[in-house]
N, C-alpha and C. Protein backbone atom coordinates (compact mmCIF):
# COMPACT_ATOMS: atom_id res chain seq x y z
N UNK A 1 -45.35 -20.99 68.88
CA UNK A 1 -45.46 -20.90 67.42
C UNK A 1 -45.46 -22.30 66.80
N UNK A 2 -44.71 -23.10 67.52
CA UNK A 2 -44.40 -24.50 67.09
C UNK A 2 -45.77 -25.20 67.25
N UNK A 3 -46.42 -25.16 68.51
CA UNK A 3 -47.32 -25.60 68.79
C UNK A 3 -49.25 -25.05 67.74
N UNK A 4 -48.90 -23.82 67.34
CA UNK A 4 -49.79 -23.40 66.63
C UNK A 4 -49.87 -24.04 65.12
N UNK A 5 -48.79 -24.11 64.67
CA UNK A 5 -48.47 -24.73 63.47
C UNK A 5 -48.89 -26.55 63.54
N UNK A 6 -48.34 -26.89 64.42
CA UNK A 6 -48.86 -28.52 64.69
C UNK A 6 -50.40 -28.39 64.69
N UNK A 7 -50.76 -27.20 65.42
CA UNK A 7 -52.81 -27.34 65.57
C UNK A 7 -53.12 -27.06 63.68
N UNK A 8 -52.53 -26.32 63.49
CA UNK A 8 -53.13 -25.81 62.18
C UNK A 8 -53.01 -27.04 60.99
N UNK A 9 -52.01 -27.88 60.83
CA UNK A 9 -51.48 -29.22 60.16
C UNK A 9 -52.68 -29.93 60.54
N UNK A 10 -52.90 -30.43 61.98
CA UNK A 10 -53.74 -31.20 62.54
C UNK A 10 -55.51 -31.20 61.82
N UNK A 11 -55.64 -29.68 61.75
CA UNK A 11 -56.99 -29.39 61.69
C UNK A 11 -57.20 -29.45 60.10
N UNK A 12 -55.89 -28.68 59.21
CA UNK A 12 -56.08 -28.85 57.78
C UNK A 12 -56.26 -30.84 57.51
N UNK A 13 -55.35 -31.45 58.09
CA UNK A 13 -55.54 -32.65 57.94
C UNK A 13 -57.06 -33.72 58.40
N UNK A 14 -57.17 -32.61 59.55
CA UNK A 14 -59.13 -33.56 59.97
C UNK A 14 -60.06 -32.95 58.48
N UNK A 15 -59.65 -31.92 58.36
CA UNK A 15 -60.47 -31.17 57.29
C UNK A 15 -60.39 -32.05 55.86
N UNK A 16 -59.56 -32.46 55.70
CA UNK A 16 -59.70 -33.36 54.30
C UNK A 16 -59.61 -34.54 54.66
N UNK A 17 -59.43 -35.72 55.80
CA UNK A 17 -60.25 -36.28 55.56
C UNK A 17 -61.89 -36.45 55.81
N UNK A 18 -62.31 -35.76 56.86
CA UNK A 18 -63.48 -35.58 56.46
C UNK A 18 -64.58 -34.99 55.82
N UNK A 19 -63.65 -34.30 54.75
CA UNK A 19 -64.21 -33.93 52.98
C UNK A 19 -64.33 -35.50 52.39
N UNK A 20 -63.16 -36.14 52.69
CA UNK A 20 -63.45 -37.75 51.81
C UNK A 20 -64.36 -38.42 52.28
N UNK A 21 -65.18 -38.01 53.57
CA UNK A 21 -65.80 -39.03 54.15
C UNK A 21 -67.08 -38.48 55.03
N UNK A 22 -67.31 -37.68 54.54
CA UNK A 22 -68.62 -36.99 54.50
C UNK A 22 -69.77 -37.64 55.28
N UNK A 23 -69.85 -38.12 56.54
CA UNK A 23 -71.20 -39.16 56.68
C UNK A 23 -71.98 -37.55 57.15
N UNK A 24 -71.98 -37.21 58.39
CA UNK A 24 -73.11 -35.33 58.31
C UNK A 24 -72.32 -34.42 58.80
N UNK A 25 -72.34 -33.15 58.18
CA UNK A 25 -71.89 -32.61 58.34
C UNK A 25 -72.14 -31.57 59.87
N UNK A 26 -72.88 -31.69 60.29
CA UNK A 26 -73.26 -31.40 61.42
C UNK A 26 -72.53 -32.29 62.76
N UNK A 27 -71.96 -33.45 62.86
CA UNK A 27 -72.01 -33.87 63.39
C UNK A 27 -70.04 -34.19 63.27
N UNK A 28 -69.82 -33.60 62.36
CA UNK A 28 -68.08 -33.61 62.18
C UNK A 28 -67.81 -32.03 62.43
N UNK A 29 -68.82 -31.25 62.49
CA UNK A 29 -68.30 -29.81 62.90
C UNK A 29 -68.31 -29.75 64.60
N UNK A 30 -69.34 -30.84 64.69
CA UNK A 30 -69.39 -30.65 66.45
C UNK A 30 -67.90 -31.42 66.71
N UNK A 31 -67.31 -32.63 66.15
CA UNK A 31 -66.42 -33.13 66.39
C UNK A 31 -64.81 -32.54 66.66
N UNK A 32 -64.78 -31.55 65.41
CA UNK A 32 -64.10 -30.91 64.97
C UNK A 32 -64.35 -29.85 66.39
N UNK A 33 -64.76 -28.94 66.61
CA UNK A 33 -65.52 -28.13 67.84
C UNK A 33 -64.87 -28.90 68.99
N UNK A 34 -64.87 -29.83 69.12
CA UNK A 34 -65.00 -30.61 70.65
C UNK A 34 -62.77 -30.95 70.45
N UNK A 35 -62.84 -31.22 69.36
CA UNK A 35 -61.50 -31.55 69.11
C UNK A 35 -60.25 -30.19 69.72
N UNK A 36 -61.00 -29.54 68.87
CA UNK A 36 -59.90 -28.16 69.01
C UNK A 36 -60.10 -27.07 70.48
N UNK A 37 -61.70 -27.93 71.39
CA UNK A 37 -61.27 -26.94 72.80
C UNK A 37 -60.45 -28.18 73.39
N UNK A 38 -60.44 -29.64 73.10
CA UNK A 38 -59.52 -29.97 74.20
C UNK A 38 -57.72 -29.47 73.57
N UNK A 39 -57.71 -29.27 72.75
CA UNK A 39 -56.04 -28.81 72.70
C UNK A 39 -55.98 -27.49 72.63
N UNK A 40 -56.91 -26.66 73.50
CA UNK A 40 -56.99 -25.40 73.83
C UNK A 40 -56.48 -25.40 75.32
């Protein structure tokens, strides 16, 4: 539970900053994607 909550912080936190920093969006969803199977 502890560990789900740290992923969820983690991901709300990639999520705004890369709302501030927008370079494509295609290419921060793959990031984002690649991010969350390695802490799977």
């Amino acid at each position: 539970m502890n560990q789900m909550n740290l992923t969820l912080l983690l991901s709300l936190l990639l999520l705004l900053v890369l709302a501030y920093s927008l370079p494509t969006v295609d290419s921060l969803a793959s990031k984002i994607l690649a991010i969350i199977d390695r802490i799977k």
